[in-house]
Protein backbone atom coordinates (compact mmCIF):
# COMPACT_ATOMS: atom_id res chain seq x y z
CA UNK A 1 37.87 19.03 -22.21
CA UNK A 2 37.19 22.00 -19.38
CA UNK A 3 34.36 23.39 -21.12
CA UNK A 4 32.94 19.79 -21.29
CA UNK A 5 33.92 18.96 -17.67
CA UNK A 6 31.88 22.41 -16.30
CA UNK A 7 28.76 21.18 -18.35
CA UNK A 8 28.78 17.93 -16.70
CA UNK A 9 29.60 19.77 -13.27
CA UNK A 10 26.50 22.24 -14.04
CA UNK A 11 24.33 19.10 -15.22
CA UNK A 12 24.91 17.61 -11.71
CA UNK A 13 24.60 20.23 -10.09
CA UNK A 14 21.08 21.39 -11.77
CA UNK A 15 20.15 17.47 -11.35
CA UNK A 16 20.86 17.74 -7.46
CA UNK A 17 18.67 20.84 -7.20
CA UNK A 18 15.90 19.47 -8.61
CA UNK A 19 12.29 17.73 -8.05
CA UNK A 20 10.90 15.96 -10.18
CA UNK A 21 7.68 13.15 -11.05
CA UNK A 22 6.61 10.92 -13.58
CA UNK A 23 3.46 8.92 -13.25
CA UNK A 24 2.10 5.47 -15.44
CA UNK A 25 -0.77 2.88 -15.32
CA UNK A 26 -0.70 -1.03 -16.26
CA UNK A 27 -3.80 -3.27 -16.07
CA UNK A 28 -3.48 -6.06 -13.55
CA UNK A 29 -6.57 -7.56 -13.99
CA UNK A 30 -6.27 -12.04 -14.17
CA UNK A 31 -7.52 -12.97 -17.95
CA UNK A 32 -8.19 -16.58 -16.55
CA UNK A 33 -10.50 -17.91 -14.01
CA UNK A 34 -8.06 -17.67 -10.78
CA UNK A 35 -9.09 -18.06 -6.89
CA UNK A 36 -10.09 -14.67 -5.66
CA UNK A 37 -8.47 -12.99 -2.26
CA UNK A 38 -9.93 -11.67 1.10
CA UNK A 39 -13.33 -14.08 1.69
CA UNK A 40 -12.83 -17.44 3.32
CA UNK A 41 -15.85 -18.61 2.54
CA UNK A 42 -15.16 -18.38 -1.17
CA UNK A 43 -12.47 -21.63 -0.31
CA UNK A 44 -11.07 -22.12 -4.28
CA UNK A 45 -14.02 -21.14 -6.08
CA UNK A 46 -12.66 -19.58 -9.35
CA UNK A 47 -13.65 -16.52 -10.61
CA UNK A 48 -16.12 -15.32 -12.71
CA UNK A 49 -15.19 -11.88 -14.99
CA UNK A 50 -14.79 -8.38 -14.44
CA UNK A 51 -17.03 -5.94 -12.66
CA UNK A 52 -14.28 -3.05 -13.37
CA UNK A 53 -10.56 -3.34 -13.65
CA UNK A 54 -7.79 -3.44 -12.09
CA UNK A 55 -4.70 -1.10 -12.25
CA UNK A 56 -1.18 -0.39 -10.89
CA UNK A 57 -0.62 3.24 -10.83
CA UNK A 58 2.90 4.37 -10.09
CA UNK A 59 4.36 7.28 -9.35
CA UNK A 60 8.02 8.30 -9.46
CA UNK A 61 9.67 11.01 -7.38
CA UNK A 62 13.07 12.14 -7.83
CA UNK A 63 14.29 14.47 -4.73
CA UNK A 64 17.89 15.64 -5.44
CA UNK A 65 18.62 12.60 -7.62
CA UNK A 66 17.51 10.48 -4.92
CA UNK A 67 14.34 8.35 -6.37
CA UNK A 68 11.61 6.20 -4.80
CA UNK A 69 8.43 4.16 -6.72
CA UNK A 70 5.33 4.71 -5.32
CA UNK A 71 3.06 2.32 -6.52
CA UNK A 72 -0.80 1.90 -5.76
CA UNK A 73 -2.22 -1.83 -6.35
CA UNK A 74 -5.97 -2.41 -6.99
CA UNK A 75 -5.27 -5.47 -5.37
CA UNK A 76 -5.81 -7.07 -1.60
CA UNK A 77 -2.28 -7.06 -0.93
CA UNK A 78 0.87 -6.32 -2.19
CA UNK A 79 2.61 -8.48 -4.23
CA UNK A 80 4.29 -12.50 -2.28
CA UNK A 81 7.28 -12.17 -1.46
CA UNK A 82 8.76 -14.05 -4.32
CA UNK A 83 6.68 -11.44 -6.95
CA UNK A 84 7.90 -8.28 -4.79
CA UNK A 85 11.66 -9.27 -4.83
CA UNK A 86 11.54 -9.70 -8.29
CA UNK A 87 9.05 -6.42 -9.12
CA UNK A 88 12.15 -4.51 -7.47
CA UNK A 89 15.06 -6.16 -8.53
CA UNK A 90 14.00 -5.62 -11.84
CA UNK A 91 12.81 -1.92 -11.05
CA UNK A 92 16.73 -1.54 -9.68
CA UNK A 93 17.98 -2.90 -12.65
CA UNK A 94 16.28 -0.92 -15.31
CA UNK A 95 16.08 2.51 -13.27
CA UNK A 96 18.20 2.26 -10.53
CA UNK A 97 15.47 2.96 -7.86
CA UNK A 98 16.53 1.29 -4.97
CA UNK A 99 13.47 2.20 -3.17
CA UNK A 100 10.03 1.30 -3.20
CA UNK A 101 6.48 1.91 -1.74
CA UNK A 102 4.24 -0.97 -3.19
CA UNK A 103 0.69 -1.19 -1.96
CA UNK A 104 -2.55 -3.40 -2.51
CA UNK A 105 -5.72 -1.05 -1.77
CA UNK A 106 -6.96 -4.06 -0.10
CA UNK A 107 -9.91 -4.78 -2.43
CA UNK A 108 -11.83 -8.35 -1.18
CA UNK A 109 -12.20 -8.61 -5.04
CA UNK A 110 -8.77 -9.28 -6.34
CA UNK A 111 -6.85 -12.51 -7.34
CA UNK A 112 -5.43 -14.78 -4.37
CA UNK A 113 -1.59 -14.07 -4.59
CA UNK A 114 0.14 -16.33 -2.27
CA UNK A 115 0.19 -19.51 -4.78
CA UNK A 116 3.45 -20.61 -5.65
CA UNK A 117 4.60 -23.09 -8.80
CA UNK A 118 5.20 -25.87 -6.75
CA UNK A 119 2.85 -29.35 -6.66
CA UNK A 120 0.43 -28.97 -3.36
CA UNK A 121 0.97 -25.70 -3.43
CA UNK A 122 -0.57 -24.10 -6.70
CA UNK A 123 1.30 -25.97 -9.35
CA UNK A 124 -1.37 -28.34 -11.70
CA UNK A 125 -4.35 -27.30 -9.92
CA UNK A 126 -4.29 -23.54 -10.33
CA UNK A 127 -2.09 -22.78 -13.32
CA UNK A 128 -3.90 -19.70 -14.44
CA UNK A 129 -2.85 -18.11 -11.28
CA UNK A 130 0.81 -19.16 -11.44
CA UNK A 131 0.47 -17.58 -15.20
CA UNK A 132 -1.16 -14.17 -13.85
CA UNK A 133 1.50 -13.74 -11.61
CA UNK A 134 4.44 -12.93 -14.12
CA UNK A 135 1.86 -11.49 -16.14
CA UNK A 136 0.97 -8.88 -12.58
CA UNK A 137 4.79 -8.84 -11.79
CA UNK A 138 5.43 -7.63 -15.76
CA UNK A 139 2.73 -5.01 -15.55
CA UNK A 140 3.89 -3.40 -12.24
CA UNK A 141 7.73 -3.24 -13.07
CA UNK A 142 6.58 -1.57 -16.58
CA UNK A 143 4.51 0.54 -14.85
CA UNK A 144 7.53 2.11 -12.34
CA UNK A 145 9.84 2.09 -15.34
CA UNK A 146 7.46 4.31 -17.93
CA UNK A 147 6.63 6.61 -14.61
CA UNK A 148 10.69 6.74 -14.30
CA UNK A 149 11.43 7.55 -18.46
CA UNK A 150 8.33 10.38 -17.75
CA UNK A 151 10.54 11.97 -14.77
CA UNK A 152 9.45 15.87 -15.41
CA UNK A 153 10.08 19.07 -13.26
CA UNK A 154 7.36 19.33 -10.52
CA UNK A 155 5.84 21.28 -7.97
CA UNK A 156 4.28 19.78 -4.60
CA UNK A 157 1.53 20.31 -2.01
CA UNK A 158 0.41 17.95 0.65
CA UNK A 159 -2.16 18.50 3.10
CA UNK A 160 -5.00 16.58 5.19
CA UNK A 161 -8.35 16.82 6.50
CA UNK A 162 -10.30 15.10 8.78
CA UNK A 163 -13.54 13.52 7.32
CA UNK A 164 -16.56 12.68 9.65
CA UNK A 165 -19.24 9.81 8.39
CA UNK A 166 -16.77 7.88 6.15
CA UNK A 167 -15.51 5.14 8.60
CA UNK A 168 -16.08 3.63 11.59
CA UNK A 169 -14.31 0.68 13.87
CA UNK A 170 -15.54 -2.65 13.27
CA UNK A 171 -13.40 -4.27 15.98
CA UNK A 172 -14.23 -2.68 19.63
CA UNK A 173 -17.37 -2.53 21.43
CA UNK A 174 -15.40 -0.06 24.08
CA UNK A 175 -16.21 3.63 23.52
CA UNK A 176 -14.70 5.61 22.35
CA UNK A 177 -13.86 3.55 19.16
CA UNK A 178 -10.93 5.01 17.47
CA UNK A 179 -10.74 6.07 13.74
CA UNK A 180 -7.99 7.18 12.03
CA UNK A 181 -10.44 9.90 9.93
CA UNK A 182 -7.44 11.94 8.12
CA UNK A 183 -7.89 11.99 4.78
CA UNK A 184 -4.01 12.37 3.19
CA UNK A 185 -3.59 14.04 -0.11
CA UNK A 186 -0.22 14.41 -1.74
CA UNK A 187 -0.40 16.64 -4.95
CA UNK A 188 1.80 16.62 -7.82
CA UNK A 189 1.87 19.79 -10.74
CA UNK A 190 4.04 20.05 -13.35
CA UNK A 191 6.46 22.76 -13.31
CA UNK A 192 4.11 24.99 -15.74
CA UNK A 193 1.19 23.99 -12.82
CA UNK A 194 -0.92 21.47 -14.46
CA UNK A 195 -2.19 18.97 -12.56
CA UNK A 196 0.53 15.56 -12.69
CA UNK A 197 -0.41 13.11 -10.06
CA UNK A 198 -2.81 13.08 -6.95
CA UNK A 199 -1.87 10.90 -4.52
CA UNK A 200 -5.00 9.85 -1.43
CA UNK A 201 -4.24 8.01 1.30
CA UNK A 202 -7.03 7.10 3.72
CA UNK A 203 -8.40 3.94 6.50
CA UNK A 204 -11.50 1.84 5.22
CA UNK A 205 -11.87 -1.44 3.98
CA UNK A 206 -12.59 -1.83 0.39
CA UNK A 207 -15.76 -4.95 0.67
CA UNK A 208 -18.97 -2.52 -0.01
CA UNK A 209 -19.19 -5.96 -2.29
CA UNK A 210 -20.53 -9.33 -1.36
CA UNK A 211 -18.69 -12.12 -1.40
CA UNK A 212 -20.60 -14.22 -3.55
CA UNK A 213 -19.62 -11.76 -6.23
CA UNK A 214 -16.91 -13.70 -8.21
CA UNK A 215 -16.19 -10.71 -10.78
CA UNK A 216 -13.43 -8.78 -10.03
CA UNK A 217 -13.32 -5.59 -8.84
CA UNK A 218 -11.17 -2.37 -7.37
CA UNK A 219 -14.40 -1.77 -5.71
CA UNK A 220 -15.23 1.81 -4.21
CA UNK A 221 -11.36 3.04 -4.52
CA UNK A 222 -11.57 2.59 -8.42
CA UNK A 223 -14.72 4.77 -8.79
CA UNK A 224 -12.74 7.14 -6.76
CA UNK A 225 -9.59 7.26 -8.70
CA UNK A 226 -11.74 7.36 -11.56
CA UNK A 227 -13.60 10.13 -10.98
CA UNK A 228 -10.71 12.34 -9.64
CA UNK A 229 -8.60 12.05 -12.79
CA UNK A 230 -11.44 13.21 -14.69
CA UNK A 231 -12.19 16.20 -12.54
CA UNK A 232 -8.74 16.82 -12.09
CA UNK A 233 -6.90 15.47 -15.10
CA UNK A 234 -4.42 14.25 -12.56
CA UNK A 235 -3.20 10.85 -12.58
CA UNK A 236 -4.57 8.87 -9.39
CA UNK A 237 -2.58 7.02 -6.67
CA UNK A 238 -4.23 5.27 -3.59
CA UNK A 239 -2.81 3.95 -0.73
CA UNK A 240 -5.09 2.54 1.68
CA UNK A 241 -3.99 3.35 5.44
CA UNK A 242 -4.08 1.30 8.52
CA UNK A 243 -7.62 -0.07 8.24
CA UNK A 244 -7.24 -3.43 9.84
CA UNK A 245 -10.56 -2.27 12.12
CA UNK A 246 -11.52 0.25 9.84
CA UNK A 247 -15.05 -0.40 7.48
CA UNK A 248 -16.94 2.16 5.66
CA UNK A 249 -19.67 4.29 6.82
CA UNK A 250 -22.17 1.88 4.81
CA UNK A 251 -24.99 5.53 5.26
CA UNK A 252 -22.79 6.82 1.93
CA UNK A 253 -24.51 3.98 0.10
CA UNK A 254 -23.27 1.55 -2.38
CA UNK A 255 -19.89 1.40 -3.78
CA UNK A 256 -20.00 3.74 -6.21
CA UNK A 257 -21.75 5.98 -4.43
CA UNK A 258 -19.03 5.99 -1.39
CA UNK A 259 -16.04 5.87 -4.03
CA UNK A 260 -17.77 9.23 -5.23
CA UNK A 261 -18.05 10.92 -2.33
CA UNK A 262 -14.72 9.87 -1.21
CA UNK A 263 -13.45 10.98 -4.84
CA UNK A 264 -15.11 14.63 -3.82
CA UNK A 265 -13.42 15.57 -0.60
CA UNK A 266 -10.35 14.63 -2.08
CA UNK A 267 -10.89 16.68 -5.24
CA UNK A 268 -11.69 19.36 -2.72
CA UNK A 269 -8.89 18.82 -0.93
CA UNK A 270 -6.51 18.96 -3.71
CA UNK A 271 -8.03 21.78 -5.70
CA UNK A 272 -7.49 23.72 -1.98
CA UNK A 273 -3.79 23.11 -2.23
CA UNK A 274 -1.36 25.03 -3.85
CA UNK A 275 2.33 23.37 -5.06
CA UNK A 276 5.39 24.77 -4.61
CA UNK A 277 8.67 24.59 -6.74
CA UNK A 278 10.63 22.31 -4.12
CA UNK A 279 13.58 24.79 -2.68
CA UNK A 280 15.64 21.60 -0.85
CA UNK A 281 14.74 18.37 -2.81
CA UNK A 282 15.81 15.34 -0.56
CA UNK A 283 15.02 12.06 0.41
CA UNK A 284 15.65 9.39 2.70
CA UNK A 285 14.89 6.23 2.76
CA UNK A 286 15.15 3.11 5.49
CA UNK A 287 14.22 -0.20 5.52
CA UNK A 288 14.15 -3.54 7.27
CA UNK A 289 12.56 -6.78 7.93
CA UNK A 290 11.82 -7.51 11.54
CA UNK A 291 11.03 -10.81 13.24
CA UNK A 292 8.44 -11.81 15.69
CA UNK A 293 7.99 -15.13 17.18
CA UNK A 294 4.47 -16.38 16.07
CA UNK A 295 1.42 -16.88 17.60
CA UNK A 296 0.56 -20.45 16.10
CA UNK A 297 2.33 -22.74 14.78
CA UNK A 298 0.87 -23.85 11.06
CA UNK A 299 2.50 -27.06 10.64
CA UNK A 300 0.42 -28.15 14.02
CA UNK A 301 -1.79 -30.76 11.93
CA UNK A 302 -5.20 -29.63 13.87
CA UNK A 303 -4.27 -25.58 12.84
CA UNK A 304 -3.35 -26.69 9.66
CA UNK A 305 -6.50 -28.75 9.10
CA UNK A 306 -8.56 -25.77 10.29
CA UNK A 307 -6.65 -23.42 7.73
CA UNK A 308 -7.45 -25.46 5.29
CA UNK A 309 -10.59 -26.08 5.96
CA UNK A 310 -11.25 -21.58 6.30
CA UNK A 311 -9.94 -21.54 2.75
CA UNK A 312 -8.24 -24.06 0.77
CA UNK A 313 -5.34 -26.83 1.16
CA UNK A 314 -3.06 -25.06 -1.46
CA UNK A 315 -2.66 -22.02 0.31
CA UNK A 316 -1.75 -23.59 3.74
CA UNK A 317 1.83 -24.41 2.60
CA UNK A 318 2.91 -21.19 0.59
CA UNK A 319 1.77 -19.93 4.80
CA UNK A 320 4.01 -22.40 6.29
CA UNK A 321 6.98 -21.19 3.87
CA UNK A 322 6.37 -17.86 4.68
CA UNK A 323 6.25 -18.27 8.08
CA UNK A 324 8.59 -20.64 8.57
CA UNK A 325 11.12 -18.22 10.54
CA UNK A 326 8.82 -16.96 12.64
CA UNK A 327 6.59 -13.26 11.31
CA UNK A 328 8.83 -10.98 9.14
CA UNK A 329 6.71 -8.00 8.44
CA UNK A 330 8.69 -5.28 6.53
CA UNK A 331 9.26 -1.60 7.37
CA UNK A 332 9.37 1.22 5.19
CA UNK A 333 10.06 4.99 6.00
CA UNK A 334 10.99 7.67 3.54
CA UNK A 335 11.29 11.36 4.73
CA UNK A 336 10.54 13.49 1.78
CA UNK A 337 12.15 17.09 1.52
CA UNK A 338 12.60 17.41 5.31
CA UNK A 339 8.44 17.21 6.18
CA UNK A 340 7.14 14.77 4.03
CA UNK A 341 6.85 11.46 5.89
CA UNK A 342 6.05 8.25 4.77
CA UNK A 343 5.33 4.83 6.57
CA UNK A 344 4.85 1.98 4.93
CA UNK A 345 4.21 -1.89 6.63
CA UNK A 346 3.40 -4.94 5.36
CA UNK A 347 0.47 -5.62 7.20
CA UNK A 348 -3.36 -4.42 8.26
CA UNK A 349 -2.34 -2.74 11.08
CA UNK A 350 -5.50 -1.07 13.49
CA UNK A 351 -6.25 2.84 12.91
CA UNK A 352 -4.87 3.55 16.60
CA UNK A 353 -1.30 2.65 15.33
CA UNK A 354 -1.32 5.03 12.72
CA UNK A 355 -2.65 7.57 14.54
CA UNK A 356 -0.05 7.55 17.97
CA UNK A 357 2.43 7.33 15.44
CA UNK A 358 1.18 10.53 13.51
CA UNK A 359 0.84 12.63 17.05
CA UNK A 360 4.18 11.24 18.59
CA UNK A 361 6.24 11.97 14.93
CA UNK A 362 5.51 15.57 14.81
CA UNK A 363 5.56 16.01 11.19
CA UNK A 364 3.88 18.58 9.05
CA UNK A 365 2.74 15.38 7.19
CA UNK A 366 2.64 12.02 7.37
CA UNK A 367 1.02 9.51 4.98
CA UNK A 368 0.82 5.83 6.46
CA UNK A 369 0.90 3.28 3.99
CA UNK A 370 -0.65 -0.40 5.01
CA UNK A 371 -0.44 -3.61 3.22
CA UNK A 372 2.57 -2.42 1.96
CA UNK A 373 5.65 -4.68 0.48
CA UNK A 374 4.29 -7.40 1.34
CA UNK A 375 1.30 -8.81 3.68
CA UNK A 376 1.86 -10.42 7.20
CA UNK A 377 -1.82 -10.04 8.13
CA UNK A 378 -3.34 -7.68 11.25
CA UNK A 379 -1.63 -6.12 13.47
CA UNK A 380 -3.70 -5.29 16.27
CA UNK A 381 -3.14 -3.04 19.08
CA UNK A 382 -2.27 -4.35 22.70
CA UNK A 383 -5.79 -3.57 23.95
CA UNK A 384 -7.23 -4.65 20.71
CA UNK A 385 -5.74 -8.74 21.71
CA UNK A 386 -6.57 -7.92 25.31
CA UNK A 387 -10.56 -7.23 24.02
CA UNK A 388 -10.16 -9.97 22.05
CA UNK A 389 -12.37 -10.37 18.74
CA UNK A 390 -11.90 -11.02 14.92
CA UNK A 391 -8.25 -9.14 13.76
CA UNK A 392 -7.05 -9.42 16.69
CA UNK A 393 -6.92 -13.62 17.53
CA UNK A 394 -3.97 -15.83 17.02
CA UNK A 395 -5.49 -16.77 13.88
CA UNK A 396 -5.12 -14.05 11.29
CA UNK A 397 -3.00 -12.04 13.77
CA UNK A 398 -0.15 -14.31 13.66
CA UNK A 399 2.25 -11.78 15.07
CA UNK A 400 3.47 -11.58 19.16
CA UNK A 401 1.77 -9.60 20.83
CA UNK A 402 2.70 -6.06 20.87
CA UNK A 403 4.49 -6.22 17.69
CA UNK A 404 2.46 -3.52 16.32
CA UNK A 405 3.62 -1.44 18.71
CA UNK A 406 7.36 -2.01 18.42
CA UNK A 407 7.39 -1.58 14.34
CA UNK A 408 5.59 1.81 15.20
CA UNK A 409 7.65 2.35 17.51
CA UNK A 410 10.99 1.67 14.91
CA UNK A 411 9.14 4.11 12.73
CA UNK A 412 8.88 6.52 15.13
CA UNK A 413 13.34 6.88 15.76
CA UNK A 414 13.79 6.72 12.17
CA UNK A 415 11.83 9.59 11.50
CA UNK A 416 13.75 11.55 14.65
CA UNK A 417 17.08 10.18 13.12
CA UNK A 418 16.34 11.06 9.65
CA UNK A 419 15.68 15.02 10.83
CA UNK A 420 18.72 14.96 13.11
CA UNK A 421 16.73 14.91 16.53
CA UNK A 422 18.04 11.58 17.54
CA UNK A 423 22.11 10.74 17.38
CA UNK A 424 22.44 7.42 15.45
């Protein structure tokens, strides 16, 4: 009975020591004709095949025996709200990770996801898309639990660089026009130093496609995740960052021509980095749901009618519901090993809040995550409503003003609370 008690004691004790990673892919791609996500003009035209697929890719970290999912969506969005509570209660129940890190990359060529199985609001007329969500909500869970059963000893790097003649501001005409240009790698070895998992977090709006393209597509971040795992052998994770003003630098050409030339800076970037057995494994992990007072009101009939009329009478509802208590965006910070940080919101917040936030944190890294558990649409900055302009009206930046700036600034004590610099 002792000898069995000091094996258990050592196993803990070996298990709190310890880093570790697992990584998995499911295809999320709709097998039906659905509605398609991110153009208005589209209204509830169905679409029309496959350019290239679509994939969750997770990847599990376990700091200490302290776990979180980290899962990049080739999607325009995370998950509804209804699909996201049950991706993670189901996660919690078959792996016990209580914390998550779900993320669309924001791709304009994706399935609409905010359809619910109720009549007027998706129910009879779009059944196919009601069917695709278990189907998506399925894939992703299995994806976080096969990354969880792989959980292997790891090393870790992160690192950034800043990349000129990749993005630019689409909001502002007022110089200078801020661009949060930090490419983010984090990299993941096995213990024996083989490449596990690259993670790449950077700001630019995946719609290098047309909208009258009604195949879907992960558009230039899938040729970049692509072409990294083959160069690297690496799994590949994306996370797009705040790039509610950010486009691409359309000079890098087509699609697949940016997504490779995105996919070489951050093979370069990677390959420069060297991981590290991890000598203090920890992790911490806080979040909440906040609550702003809204902009608009969407049950006014004349906003509603003009919703509707933007995109398509089913959708308006499943808006109203979601709205209905006023704008809830969620907040997500996990402090990784003591100088890992990582900021995820549920919303396309402008470059500028991402990159205050990064100067006033103070950390060796930080990786922020947008459109992250869940989607509450832009967050512009103060000066961004003052200029006025697409993003950053009442319309699809439902939000009070300066809300932005108080979930940043949320972020910014947890991160000082988390390293002991700020007293609970």
């Amino acid at each position: 009975m002792r000898v069995f008690f000091l094996l258990f004691m050592c196993a803990a004790f070996l298990a709190a020591q310890s880093f570790q990673a697992g990584t998995a892919r499911r295809e999320v791609t709709p097998t039906e004709p659905v509605p398609m996500w991110g153009y208005g003009d589209r209204h509830d035209k169905l679409s029309e095949g496959v350019l290239d697929p679509l994939y969750a890719d997770a990847l599990v970290l376990d700091a200490g025996g302290k776990k979180i999912a980290i899962v990049g969506l080739d999607l325009g969005r995370a998950p509804a709200e209804p699909s996201l509570e049950k991706i993670r209660a189901r996660i919690l129940k078959e792996t016990g990770i209580e914390s998550s890190l779900i993320g669309g990359s924001h791709t304009h060529h994706g399935p609409v996801l905010e359809l619910s199985d109720e009549p007027g609001k998706g129910k009879g007329r779009f059944d196919a898309a009601i069917r695709y969500y278990a189907r998506m909500e399925d894939a992703i869970a299995q994806a976080v639990i096969e990354a969880n059963a792989k959980l292997q000893p790891a090393r870790l790097a992160a690192g950034s660089v800043q990349l000129e003649g990749f993005n630019v501001n689409r909001h502002t005409k007022l110089e200078p026009k801020p661009s949060d240009r930090e490419l983010a790698v984090l990299r993941v070895d096995t213990a024996e130093g083989k490449p596990l998992a690259v993670l790449v977090n950077w700001a630019a709006h995946p719609t290098t496609l047309p909208s009258s393209l009604m195949k879907f597509s992960a558009d230039y971040v899938g040729v970049m995740k692509a072409q990294l795992t083959k160069e690297t052998g690496a799994a590949a994770v994306f996370i797009q960052g705040a790039a509610g003003d950010q486009s691409i630098d359309r000079s890098k050409g087509d699609y697949q021509a940016y997504g490779a030339a995105l996919a070489a800076e951050a093979v370069k970037l990677a390959r420069s980095l060297a991981p590290q057995a991890v000598e203090k494994p920890a992790l911490v992990v806080k979040e909440d749901r906040l609550q702003f007072k809204p902009r608009m009101d969407l049950k006014q009939p004349f906003i509603a009618m003009m919703y509707e009329k933007a995109f398509f009478p089913e959708l308006v509802p499943n808006y109203q519901d979601e709205y209905a208590n006023g704008v809830r965006p969620r907040l997500t910070v996990a402090l990784l090993n003591g100088d890992i940080a990582m900021v995820g919101a549920s919303g396309e917040f402008f470059s500028n809040h991402a990159i205050r936030l990064k100067e006033r944190a103070r950390m060796k890294h930080l990786f922020f995550f947008g459109y992250c558990n869940g989607y509450h649409q832009y967050f512009p900055t103060i000066e961004a409503v003052a200029e006025g302009g697409y993003g950053a009206d009442p319309a699809v930046a439902p939000a009070a003003v300066g809300a932005g700036e108080e979930i940043m600034n949320l972020a910014l004590k947890w991160l000082y609370q988390m390293r002991g610099k700020i007293r609970q």
